[in-house]
N, C-alpha and C. Protein backbone atom coordinates (compact mmCIF):
# COMPACT_ATOMS: atom_id res chain seq x y z
N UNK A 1 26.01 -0.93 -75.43
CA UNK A 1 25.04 -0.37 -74.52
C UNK A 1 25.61 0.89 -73.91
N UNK A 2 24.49 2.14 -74.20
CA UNK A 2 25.07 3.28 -73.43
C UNK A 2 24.84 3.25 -72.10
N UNK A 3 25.51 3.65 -71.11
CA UNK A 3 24.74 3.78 -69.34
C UNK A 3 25.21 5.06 -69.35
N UNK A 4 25.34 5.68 -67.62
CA UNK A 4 25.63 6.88 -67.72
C UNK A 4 25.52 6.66 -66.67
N UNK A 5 26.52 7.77 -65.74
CA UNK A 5 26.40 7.54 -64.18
C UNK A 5 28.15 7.78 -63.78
N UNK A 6 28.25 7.88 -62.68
CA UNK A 6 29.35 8.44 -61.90
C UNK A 6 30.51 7.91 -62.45
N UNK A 7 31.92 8.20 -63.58
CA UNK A 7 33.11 7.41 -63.49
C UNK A 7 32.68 6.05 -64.41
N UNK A 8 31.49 5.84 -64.74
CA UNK A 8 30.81 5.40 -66.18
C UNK A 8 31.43 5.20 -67.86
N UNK A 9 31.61 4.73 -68.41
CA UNK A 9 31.92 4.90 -69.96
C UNK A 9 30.49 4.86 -70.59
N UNK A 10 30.59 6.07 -71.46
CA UNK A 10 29.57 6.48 -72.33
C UNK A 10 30.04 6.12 -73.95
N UNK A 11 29.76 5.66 -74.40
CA UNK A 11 30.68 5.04 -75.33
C UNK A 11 32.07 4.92 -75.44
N UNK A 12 32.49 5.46 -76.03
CA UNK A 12 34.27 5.37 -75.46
C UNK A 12 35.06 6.48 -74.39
N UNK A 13 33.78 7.32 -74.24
CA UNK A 13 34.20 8.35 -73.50
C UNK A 13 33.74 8.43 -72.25
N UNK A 14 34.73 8.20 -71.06
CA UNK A 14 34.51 7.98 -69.98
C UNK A 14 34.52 9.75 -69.25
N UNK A 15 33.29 9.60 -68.24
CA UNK A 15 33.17 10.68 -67.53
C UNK A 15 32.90 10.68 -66.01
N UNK A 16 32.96 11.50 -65.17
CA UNK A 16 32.30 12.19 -64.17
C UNK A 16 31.99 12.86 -63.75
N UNK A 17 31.29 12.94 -62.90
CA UNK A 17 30.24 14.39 -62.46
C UNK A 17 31.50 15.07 -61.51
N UNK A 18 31.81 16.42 -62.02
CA UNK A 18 32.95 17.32 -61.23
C UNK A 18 31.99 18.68 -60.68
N UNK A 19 32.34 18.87 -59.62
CA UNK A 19 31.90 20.42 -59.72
C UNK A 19 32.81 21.75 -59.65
N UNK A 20 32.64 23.11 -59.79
CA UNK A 20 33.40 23.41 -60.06
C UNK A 20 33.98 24.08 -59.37
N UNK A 21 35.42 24.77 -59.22
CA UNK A 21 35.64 25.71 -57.55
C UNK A 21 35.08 26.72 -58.09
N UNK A 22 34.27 27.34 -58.06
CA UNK A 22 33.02 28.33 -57.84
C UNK A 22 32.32 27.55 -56.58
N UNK A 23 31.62 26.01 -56.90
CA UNK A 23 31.21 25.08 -56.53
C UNK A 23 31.52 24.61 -54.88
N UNK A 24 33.02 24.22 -55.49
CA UNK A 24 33.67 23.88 -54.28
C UNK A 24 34.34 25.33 -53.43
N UNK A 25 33.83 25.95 -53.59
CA UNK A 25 34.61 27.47 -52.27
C UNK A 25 33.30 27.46 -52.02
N UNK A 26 31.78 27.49 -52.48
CA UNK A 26 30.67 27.76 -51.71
C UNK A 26 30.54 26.81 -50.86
N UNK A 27 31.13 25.47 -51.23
CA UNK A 27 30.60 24.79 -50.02
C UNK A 27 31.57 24.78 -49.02
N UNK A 28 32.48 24.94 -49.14
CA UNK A 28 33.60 25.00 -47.97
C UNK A 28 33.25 26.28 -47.17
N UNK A 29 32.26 27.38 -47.78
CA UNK A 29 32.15 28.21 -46.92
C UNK A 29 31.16 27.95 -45.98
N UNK A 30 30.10 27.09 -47.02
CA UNK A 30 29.04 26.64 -46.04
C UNK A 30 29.08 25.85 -45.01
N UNK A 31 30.31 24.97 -45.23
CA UNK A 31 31.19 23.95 -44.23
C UNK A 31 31.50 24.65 -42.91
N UNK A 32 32.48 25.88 -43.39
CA UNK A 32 33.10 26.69 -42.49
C UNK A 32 31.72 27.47 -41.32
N UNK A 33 30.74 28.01 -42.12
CA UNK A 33 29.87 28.49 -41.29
C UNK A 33 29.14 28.02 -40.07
N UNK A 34 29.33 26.55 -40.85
CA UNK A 34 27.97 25.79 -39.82
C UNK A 34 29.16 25.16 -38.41
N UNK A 35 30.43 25.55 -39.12
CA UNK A 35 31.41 24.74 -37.94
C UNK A 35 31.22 25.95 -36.97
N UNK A 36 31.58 27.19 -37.57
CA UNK A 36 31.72 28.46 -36.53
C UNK A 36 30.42 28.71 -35.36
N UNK A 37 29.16 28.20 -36.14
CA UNK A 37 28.28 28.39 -35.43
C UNK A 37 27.82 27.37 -34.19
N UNK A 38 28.70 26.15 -34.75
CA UNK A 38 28.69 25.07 -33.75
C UNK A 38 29.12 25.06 -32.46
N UNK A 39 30.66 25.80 -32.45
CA UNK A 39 31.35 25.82 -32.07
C UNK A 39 30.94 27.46 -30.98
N UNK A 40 30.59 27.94 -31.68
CA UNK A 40 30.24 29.54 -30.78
C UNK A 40 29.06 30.02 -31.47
N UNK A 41 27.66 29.35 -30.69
CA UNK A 41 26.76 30.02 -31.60
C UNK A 41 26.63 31.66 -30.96
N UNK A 42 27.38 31.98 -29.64
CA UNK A 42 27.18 32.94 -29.60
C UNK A 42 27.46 34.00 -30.73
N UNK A 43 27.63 33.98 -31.59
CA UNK A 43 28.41 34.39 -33.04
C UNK A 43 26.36 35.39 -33.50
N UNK A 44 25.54 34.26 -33.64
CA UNK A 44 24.33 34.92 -34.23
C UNK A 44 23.60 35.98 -33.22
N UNK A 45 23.72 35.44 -32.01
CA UNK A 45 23.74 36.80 -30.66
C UNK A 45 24.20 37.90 -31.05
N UNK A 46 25.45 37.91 -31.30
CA UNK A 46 25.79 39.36 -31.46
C UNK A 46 25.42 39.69 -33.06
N UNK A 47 25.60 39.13 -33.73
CA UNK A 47 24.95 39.51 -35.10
C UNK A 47 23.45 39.93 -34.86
N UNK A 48 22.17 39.62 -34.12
CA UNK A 48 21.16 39.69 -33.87
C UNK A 48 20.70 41.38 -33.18
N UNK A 49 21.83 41.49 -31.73
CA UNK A 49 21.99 42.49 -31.70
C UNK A 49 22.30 44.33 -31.86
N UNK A 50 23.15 43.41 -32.90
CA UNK A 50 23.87 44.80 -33.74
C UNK A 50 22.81 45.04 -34.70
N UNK A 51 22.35 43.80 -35.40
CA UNK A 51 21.47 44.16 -36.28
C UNK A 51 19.80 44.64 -35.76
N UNK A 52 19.31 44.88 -34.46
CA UNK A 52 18.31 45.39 -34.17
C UNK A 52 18.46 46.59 -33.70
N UNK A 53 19.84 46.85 -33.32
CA UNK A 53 20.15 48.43 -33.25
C UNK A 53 20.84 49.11 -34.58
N UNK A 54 20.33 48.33 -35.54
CA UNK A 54 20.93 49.00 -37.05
C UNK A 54 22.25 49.50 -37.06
N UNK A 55 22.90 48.37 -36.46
CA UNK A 55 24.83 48.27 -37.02
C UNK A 55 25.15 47.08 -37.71
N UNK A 56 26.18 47.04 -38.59
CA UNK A 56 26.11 46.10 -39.23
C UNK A 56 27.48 45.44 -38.91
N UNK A 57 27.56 43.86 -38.66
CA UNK A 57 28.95 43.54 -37.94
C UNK A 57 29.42 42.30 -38.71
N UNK A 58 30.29 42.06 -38.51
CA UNK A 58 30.88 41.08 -39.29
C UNK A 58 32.03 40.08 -38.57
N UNK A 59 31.79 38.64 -38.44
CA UNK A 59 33.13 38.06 -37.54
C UNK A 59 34.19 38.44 -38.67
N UNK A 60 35.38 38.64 -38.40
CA UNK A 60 36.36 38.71 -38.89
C UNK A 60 37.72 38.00 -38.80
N UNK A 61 38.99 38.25 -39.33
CA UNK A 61 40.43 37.71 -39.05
C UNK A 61 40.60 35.93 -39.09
N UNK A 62 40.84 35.64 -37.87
CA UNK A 62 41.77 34.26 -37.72
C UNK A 62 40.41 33.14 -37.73
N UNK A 63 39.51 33.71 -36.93
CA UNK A 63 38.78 32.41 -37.25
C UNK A 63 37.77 32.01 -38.36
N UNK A 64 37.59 32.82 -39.30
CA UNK A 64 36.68 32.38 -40.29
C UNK A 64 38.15 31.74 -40.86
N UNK A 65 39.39 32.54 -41.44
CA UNK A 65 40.50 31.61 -41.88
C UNK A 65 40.72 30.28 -41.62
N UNK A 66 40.44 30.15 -40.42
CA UNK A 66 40.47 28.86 -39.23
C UNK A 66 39.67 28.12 -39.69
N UNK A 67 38.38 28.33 -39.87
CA UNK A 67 37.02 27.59 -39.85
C UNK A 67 37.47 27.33 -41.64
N UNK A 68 37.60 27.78 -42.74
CA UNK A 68 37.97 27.39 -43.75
C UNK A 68 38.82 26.51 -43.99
N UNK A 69 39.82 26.36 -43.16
CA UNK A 69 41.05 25.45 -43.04
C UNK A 69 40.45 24.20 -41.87
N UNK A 70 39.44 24.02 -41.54
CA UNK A 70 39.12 23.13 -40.96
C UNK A 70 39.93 23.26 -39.50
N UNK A 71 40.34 24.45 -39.10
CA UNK A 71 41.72 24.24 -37.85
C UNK A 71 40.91 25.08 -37.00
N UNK A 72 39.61 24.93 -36.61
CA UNK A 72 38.95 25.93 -35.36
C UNK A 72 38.81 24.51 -33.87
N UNK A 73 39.48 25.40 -32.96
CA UNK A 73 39.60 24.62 -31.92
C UNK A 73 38.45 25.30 -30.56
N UNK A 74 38.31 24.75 -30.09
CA UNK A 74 37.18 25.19 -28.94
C UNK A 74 37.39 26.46 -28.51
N UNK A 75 38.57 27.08 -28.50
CA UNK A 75 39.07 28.56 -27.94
C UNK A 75 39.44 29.52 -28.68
N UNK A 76 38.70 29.45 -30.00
CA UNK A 76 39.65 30.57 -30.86
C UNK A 76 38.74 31.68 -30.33
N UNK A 77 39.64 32.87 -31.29
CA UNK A 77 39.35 34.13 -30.79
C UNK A 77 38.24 34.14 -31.74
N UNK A 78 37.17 35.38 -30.95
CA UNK A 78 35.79 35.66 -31.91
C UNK A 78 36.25 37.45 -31.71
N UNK A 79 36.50 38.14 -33.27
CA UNK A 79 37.05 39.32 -33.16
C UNK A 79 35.95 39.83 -34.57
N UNK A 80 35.27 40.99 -34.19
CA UNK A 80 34.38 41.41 -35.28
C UNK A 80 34.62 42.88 -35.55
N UNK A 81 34.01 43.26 -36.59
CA UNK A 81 34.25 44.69 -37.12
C UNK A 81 32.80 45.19 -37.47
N UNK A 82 32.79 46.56 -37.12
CA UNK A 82 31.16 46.91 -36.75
C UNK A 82 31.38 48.08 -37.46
N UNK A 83 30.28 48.94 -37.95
CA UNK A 83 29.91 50.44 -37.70
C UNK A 83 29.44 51.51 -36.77
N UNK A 84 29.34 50.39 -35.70
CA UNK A 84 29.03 51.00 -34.32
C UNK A 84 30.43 51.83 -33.77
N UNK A 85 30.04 52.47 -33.09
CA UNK A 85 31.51 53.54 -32.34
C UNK A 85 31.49 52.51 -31.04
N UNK A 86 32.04 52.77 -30.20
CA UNK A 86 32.50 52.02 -28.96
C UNK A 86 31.60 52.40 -27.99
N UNK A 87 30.88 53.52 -27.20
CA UNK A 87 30.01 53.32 -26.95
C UNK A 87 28.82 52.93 -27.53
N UNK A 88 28.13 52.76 -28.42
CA UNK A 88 27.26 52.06 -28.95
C UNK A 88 27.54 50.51 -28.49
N UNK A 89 29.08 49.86 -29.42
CA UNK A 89 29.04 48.51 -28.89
C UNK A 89 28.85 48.38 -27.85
N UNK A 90 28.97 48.72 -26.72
CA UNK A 90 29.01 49.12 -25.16
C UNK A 90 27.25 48.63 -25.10
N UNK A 91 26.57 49.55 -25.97
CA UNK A 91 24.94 49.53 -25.93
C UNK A 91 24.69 48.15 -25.90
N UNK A 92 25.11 47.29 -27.27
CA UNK A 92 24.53 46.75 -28.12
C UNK A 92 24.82 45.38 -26.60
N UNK A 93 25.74 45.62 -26.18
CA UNK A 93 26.14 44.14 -25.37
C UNK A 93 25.64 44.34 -23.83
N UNK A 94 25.23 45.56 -23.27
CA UNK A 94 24.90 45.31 -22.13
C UNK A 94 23.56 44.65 -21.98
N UNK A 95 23.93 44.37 -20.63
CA UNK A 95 22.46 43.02 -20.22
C UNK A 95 22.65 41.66 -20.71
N UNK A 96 24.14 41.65 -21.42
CA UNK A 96 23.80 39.84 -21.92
C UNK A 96 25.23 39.57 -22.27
N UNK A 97 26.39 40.27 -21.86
CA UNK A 97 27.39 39.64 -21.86
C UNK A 97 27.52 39.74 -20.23
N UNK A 98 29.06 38.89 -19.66
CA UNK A 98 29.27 38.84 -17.99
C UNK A 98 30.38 40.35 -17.78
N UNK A 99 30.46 40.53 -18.88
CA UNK A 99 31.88 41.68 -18.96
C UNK A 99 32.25 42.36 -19.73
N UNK A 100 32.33 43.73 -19.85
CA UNK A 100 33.55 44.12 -21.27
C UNK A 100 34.13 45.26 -20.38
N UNK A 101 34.87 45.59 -21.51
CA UNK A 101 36.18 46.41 -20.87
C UNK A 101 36.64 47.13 -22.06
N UNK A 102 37.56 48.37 -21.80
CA UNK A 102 38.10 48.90 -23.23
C UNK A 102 39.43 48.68 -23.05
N UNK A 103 39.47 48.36 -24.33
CA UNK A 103 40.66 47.89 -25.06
C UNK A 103 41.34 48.79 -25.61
N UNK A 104 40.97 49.03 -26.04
CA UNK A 104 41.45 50.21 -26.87
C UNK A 104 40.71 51.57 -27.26
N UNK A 105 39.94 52.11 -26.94
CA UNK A 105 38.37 53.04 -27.42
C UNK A 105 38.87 53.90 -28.62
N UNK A 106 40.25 54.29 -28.05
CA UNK A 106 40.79 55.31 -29.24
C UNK A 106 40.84 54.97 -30.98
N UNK A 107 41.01 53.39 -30.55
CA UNK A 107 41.09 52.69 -32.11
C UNK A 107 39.92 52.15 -32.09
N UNK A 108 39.00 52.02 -31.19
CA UNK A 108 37.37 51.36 -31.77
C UNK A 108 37.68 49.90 -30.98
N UNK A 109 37.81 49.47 -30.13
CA UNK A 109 37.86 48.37 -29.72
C UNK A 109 37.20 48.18 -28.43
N UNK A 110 36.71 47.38 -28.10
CA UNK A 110 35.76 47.21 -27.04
C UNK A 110 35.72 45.68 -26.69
N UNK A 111 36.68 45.14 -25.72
CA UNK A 111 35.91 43.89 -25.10
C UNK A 111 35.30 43.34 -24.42
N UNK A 112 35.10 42.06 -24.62
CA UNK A 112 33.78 41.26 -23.95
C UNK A 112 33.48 39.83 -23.81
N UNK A 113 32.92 39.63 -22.37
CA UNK A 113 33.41 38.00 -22.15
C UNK A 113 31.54 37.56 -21.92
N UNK A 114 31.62 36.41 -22.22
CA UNK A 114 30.08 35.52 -22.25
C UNK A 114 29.85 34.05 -22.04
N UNK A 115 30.38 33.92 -20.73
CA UNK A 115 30.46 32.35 -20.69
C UNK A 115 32.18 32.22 -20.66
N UNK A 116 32.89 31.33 -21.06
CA UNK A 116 34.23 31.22 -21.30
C UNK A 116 34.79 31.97 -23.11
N UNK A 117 33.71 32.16 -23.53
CA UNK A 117 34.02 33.44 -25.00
C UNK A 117 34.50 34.43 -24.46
N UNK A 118 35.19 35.06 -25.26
CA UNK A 118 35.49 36.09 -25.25
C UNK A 118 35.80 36.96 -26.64
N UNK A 119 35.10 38.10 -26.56
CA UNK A 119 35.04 38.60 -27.53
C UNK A 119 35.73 40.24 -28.19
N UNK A 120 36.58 40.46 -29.40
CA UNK A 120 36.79 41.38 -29.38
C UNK A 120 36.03 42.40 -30.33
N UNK A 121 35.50 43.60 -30.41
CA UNK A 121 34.61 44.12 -31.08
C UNK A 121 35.08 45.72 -31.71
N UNK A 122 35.46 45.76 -32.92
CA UNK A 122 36.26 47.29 -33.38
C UNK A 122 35.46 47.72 -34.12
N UNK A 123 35.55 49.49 -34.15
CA UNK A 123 34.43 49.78 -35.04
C UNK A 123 35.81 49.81 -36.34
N UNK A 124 34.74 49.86 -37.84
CA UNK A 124 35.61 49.54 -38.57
C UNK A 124 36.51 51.01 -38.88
N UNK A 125 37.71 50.34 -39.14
CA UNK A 125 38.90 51.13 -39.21
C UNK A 125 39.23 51.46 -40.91
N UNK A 126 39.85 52.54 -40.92
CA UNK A 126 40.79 53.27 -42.21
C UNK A 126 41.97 53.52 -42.04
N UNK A 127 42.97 53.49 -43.45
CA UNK A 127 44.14 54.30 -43.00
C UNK A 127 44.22 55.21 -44.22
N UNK A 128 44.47 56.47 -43.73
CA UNK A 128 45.37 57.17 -44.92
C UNK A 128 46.77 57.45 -44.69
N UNK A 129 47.66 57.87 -45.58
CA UNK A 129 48.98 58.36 -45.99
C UNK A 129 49.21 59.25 -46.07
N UNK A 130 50.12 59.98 -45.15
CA UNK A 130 50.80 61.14 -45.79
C UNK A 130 51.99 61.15 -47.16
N UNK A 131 51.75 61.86 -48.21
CA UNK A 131 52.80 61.51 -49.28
C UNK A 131 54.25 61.33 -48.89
N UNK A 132 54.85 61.71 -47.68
CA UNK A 132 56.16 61.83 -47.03
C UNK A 132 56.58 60.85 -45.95
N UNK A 133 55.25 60.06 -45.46
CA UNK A 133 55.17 58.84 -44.49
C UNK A 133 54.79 57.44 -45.02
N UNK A 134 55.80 56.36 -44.43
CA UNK A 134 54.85 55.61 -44.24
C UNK A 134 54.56 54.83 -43.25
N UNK A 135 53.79 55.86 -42.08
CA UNK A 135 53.06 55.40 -41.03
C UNK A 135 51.58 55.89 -40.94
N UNK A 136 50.69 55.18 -41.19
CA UNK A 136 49.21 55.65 -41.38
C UNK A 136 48.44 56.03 -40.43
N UNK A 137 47.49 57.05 -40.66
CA UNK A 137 46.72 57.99 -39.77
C UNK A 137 45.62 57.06 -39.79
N UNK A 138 45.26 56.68 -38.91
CA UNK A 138 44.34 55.56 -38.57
C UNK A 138 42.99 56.23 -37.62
N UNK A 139 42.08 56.19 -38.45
CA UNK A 139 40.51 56.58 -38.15
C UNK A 139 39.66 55.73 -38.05
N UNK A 140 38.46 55.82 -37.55
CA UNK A 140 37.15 55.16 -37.60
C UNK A 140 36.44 55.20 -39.43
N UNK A 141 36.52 54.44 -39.84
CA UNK A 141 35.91 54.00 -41.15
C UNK A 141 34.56 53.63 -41.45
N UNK A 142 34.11 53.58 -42.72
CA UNK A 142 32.44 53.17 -43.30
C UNK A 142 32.01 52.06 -43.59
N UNK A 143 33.05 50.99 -44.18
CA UNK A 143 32.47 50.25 -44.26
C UNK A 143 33.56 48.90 -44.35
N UNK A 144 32.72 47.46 -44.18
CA UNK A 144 33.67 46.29 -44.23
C UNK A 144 34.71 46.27 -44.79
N UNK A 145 34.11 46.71 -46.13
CA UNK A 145 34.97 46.66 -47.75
C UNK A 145 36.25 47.54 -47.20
N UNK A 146 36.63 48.81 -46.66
CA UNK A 146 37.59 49.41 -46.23
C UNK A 146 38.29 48.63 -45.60
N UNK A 147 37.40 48.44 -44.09
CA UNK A 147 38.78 47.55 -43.45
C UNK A 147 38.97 46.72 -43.79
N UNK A 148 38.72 45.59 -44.27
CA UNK A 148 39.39 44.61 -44.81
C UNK A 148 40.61 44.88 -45.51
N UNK A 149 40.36 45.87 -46.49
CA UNK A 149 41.56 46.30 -46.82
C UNK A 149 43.08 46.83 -46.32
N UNK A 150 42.56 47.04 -45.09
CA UNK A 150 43.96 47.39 -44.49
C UNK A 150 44.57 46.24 -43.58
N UNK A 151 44.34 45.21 -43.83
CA UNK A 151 44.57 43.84 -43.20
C UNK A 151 46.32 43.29 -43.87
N UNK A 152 46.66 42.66 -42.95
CA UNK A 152 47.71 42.40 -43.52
C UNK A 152 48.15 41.47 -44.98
N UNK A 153 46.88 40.18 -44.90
CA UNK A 153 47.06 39.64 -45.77
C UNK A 153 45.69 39.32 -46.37
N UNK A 154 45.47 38.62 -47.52
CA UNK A 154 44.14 38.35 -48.50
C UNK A 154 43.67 37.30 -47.13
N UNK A 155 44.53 36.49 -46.98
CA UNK A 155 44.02 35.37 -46.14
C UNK A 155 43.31 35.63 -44.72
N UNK A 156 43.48 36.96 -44.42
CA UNK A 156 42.84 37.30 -42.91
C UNK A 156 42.43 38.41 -43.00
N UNK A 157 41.76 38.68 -44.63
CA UNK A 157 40.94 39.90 -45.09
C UNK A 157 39.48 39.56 -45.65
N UNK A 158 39.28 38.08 -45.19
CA UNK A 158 37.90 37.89 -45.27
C UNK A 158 36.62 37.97 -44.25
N UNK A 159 35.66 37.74 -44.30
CA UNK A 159 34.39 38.10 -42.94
C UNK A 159 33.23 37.32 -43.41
N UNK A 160 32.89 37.23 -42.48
CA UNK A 160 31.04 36.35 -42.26
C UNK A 160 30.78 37.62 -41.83
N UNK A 161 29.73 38.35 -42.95
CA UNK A 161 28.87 39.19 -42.83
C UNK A 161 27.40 38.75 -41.91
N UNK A 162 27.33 39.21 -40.73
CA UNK A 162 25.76 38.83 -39.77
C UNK A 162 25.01 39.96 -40.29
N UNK A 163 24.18 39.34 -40.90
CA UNK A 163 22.76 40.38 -41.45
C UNK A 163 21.86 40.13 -40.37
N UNK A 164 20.74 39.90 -40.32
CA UNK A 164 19.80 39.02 -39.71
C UNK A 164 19.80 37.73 -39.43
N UNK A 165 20.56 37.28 -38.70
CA UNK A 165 20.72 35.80 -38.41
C UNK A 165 19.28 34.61 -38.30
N UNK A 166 18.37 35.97 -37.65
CA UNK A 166 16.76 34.97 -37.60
C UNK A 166 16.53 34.50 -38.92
N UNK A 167 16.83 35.40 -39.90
CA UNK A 167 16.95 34.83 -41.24
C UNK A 167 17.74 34.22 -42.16
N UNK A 168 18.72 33.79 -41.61
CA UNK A 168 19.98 32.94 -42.27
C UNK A 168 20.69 34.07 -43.12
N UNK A 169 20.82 35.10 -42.51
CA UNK A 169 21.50 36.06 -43.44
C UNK A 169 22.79 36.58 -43.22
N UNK A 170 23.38 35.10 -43.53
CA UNK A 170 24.97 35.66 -43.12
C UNK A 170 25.63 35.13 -44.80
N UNK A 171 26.63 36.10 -44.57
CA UNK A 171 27.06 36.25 -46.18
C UNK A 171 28.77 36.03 -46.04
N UNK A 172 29.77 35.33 -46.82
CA UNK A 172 30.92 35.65 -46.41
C UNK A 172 31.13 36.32 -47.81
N UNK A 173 32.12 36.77 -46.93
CA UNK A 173 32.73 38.39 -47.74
C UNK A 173 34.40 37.98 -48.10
N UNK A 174 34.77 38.20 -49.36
CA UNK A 174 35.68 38.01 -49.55
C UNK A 174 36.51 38.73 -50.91
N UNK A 175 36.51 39.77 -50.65
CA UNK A 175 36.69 40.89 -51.65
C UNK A 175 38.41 40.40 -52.30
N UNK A 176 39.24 39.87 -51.92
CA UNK A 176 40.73 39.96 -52.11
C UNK A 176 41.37 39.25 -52.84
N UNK A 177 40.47 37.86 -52.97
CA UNK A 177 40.58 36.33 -53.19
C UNK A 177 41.49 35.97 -52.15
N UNK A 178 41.33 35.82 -50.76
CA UNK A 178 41.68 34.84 -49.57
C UNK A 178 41.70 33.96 -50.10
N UNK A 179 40.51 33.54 -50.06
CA UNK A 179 40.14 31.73 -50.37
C UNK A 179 40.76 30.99 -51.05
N UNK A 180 40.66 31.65 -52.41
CA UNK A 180 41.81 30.96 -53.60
C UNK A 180 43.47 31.13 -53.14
N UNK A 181 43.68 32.31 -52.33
CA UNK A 181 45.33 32.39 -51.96
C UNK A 181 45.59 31.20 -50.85
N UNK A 182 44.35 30.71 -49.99
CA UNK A 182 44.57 30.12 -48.97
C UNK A 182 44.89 28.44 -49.64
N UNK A 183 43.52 28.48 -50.09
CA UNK A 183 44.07 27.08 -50.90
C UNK A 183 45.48 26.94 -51.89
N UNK A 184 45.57 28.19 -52.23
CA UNK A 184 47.14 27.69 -52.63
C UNK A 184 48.27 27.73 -52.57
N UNK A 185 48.35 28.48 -50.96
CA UNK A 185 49.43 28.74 -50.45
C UNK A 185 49.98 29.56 -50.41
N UNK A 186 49.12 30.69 -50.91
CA UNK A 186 50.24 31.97 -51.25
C UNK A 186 49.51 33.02 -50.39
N UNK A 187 50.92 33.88 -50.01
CA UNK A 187 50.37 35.32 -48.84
C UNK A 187 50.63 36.37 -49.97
N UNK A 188 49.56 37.31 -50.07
CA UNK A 188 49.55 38.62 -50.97
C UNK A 188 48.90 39.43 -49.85
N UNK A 189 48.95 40.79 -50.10
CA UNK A 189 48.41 41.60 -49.82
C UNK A 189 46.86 42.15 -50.07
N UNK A 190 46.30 42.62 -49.47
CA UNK A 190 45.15 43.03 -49.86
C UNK A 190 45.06 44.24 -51.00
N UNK A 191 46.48 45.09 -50.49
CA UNK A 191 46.25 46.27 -51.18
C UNK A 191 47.36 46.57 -51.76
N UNK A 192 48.21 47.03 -52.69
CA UNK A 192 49.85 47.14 -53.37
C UNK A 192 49.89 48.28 -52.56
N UNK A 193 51.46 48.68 -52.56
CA UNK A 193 51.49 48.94 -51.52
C UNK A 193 51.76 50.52 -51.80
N UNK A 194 51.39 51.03 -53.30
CA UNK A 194 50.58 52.67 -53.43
C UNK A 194 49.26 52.61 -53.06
N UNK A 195 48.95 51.77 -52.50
CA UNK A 195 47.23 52.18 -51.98
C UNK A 195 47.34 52.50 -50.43
């Protein structure tokens, strides 16, 4: 008798239903998302924002890493990367955060508190090289895909892209293979280190 079904023998050949890591990284991201949003839905607020003043922002660094690794604790940091300049972010948050402050303006940074959150907000950054240095001239940049790249490692060079949140349009971004380095333990770079 043939059957068929989970861990089953099909004639002599025993099987089960696997899926595949293509499979398994989408859902761990989907895992990761719904934790981040649990945890700080203020997260689609500011995605909502930026995106009705046509900037496009992205959480970034330690806690999407965090939220993938299952290790997000009630207080992590919420740190995003925008195309907005610093006054703009300035725009995008007055009337609905309790506070911000500059951090840094020269490098694009702008913070901001909302409740016991607190939030850090950079417009996105570049570096170039002089052929004779290597200390980088650090500018305001175009797009995610850049800064990410100048991150220290694959593993804290990924982002939850906030599109339209009214529409479930958050995307994670992961240009470097983080994900796969994270699951297996290994720290690389985003970029060798002639780039």
């Amino acid at each position: 008798m043939l059957t068929a079904g989970l861990g089953l023998k099909v004639g002599l050949i025993q099987w089960c239903i696997v899926s595949t890591p293509e499979q398994r990284l989408a859902d761990l991201q989907r895992t990761a998302v719904r934790e981040l949003m649990r945890v700080a839905p203020v997260i689609d607020e500011v995605g909502r924002r930026f995106a009705k003043a046509g900037h496009s922002i992205a959480l970034v660094g330690g806690s999407v890493r965090d939220a993938l690794l299952g290790r997000l604790s009630d207080s992590f940091d919420l740190d995003f990367a925008t195309s907005a300049r610093p006054d703009e972010i300035e725009r995008c948050l007055t009337g609905w955060v309790d506070a911000t402050w500059d951090i840094g303006r020269e490098f694009g940074t702008i913070g901001a508190r909302i409740g016991v959150k607190q939030l850090e907000i950079t417009t996105y950054r570049a570096d170039s090289y002089q052929a004779t240095s290597r200390k980088p001239a650090v500018a305001f940049g175009d797009s995610l895909l850049g800064d990410l790249a100048r991150r220290d490692f694959t593993v804290n060079a990924m982002a939850l892209e906030l599109g339209n949140p009214a529409s479930g349009s958050r995307e994670f971004v992961d240009p470097f293979g983080g994900q796969h380095d994270l699951a297996a333990g290994v720290l690389r770079t985003p970029a060798t280190p002639e780039e």
